[in-house]
N, C-alpha and C. Protein backbone atom coordinates (compact mmCIF):
# COMPACT_ATOMS: atom_id res chain seq x y z
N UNK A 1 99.59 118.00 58.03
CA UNK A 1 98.36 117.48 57.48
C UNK A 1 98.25 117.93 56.03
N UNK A 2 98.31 116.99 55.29
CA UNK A 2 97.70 117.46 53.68
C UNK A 2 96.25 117.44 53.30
N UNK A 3 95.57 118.20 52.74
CA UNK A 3 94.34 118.58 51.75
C UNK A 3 94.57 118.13 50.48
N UNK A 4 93.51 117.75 50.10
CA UNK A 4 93.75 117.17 49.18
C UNK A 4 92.33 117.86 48.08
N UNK A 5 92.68 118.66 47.23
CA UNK A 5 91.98 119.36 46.29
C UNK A 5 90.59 118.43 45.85
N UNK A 6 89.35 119.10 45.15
CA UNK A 6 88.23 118.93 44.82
C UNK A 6 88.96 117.61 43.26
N UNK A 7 89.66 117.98 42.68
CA UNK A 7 90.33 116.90 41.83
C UNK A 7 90.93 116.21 41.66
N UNK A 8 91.52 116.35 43.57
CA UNK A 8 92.87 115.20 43.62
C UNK A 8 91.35 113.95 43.81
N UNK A 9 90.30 114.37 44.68
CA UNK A 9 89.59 113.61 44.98
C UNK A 9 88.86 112.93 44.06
N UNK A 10 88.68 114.14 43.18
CA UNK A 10 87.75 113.00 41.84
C UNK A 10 88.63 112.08 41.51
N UNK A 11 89.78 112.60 41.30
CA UNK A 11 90.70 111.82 40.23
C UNK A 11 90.91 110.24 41.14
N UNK A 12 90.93 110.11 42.56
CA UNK A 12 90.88 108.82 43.26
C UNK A 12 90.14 108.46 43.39
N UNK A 13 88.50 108.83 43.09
CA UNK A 13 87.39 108.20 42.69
C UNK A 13 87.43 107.16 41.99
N UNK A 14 87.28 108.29 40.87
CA UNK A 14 87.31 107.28 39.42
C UNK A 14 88.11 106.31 39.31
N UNK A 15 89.29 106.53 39.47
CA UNK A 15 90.15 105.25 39.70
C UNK A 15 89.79 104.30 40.72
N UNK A 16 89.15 104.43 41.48
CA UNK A 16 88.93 103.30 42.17
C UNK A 16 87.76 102.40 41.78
N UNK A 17 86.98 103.47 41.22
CA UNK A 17 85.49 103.19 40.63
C UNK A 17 86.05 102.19 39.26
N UNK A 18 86.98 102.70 38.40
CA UNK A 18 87.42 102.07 37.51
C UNK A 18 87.80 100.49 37.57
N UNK A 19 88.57 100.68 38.67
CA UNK A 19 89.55 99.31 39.78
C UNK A 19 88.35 98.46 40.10
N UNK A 20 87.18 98.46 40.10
CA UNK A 20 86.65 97.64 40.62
C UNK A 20 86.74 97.69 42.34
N UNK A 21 86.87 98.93 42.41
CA UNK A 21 86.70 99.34 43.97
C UNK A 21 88.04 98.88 44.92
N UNK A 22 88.96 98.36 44.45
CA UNK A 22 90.11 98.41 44.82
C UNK A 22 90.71 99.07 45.95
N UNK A 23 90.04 99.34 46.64
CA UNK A 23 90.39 100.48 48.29
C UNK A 23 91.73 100.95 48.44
N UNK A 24 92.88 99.33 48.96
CA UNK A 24 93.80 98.90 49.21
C UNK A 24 94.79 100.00 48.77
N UNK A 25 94.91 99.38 46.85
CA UNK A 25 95.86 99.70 45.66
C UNK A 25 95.73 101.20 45.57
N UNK A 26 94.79 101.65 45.60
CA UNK A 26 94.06 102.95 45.13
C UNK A 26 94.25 103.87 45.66
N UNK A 27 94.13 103.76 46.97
CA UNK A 27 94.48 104.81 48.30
C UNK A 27 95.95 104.84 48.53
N UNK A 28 96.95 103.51 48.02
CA UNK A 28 98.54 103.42 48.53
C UNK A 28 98.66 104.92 47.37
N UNK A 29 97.97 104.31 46.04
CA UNK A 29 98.81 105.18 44.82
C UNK A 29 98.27 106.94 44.89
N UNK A 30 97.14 107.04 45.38
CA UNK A 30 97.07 108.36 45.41
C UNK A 30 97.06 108.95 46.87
N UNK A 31 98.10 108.69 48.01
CA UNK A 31 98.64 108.80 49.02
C UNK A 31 97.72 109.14 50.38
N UNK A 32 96.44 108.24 50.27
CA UNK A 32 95.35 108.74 51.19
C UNK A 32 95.01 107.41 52.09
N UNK A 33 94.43 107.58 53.35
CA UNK A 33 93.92 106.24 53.51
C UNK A 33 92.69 105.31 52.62
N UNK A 34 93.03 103.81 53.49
CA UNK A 34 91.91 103.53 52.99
C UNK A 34 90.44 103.92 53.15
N UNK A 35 90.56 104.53 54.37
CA UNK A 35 89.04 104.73 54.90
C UNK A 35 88.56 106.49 54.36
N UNK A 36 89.71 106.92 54.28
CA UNK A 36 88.92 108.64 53.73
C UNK A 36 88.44 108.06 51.89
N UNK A 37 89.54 107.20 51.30
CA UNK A 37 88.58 107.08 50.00
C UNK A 37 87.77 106.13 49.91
N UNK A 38 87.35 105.49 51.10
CA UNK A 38 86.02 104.41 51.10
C UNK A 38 84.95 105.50 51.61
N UNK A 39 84.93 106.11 52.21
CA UNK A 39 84.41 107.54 52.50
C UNK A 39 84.24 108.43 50.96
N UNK A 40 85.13 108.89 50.24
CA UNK A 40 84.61 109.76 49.16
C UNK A 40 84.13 108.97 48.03
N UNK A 41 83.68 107.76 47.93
CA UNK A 41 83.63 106.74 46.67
C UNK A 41 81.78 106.88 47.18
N UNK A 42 81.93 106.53 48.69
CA UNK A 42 80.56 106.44 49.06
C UNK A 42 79.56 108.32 49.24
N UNK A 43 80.14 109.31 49.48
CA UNK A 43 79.95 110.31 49.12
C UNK A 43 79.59 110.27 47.82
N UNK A 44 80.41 110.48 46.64
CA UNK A 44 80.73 110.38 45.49
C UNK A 44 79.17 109.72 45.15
N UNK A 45 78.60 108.01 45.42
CA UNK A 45 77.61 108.25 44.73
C UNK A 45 76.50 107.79 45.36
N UNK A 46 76.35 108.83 46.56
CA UNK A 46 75.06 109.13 46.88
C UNK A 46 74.53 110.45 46.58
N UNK A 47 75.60 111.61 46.14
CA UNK A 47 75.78 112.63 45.86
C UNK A 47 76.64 113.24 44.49
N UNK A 48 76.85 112.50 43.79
CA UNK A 48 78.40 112.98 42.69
C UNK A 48 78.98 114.09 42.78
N UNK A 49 79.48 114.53 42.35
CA UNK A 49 80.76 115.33 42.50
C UNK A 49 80.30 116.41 43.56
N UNK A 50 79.21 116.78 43.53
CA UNK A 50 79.09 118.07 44.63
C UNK A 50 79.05 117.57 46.21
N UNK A 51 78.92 116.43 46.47
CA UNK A 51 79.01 115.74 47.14
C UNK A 51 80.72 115.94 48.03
N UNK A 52 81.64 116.17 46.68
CA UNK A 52 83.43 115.87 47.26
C UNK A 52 83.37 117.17 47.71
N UNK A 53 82.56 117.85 47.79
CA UNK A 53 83.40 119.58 47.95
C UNK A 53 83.93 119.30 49.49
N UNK A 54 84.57 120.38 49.88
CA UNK A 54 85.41 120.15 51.24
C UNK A 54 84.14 121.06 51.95
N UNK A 55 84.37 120.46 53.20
CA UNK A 55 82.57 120.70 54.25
C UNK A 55 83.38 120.98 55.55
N UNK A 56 84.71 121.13 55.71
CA UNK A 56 85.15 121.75 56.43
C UNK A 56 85.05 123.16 57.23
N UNK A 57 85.20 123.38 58.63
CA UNK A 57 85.09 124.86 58.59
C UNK A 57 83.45 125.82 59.28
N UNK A 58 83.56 126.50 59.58
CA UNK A 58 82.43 127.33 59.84
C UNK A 58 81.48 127.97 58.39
N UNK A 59 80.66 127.41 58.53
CA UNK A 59 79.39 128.23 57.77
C UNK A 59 79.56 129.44 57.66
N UNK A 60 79.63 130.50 56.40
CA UNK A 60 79.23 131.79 56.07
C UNK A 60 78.11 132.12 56.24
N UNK A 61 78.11 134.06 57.73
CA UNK A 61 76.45 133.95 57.70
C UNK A 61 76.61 135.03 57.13
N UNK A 62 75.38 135.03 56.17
CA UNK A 62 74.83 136.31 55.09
C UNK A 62 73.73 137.06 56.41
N UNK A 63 74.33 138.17 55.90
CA UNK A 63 74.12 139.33 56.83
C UNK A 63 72.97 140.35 56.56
């Protein structure tokens, strides 16, 4: 399974955002599906960038 960094993700944003939303092209070239970057485009702007952080994982409890 690959992760894909807080900038691999912007960086397939914007490009797709650029593309005219291009799903298809966008996701072949930056090696993801179509549906995780129809997923971070729609993240992306209901939220912008703080939105991409990775939400994976168990919650830190402050003690």
């Amino acid at each position: 399974m690959s992760t894909n960094t807080l900038e691999q993700r912007i960086n397939a944003v914007l490009d797709c955002l650029a593309a005219a939303k291009d799903y298809q092209r966008i996701a072949g070239r930056h090696d993801v599906s179509y549906q995780q970057l129809y997923n971070w485009v729609r993240r992306y702007e209901s939220g912008g960038i703080p939105a991409l952080t990775d939400r994976r994982g168990r919650k830190l409890r402050s003690e």
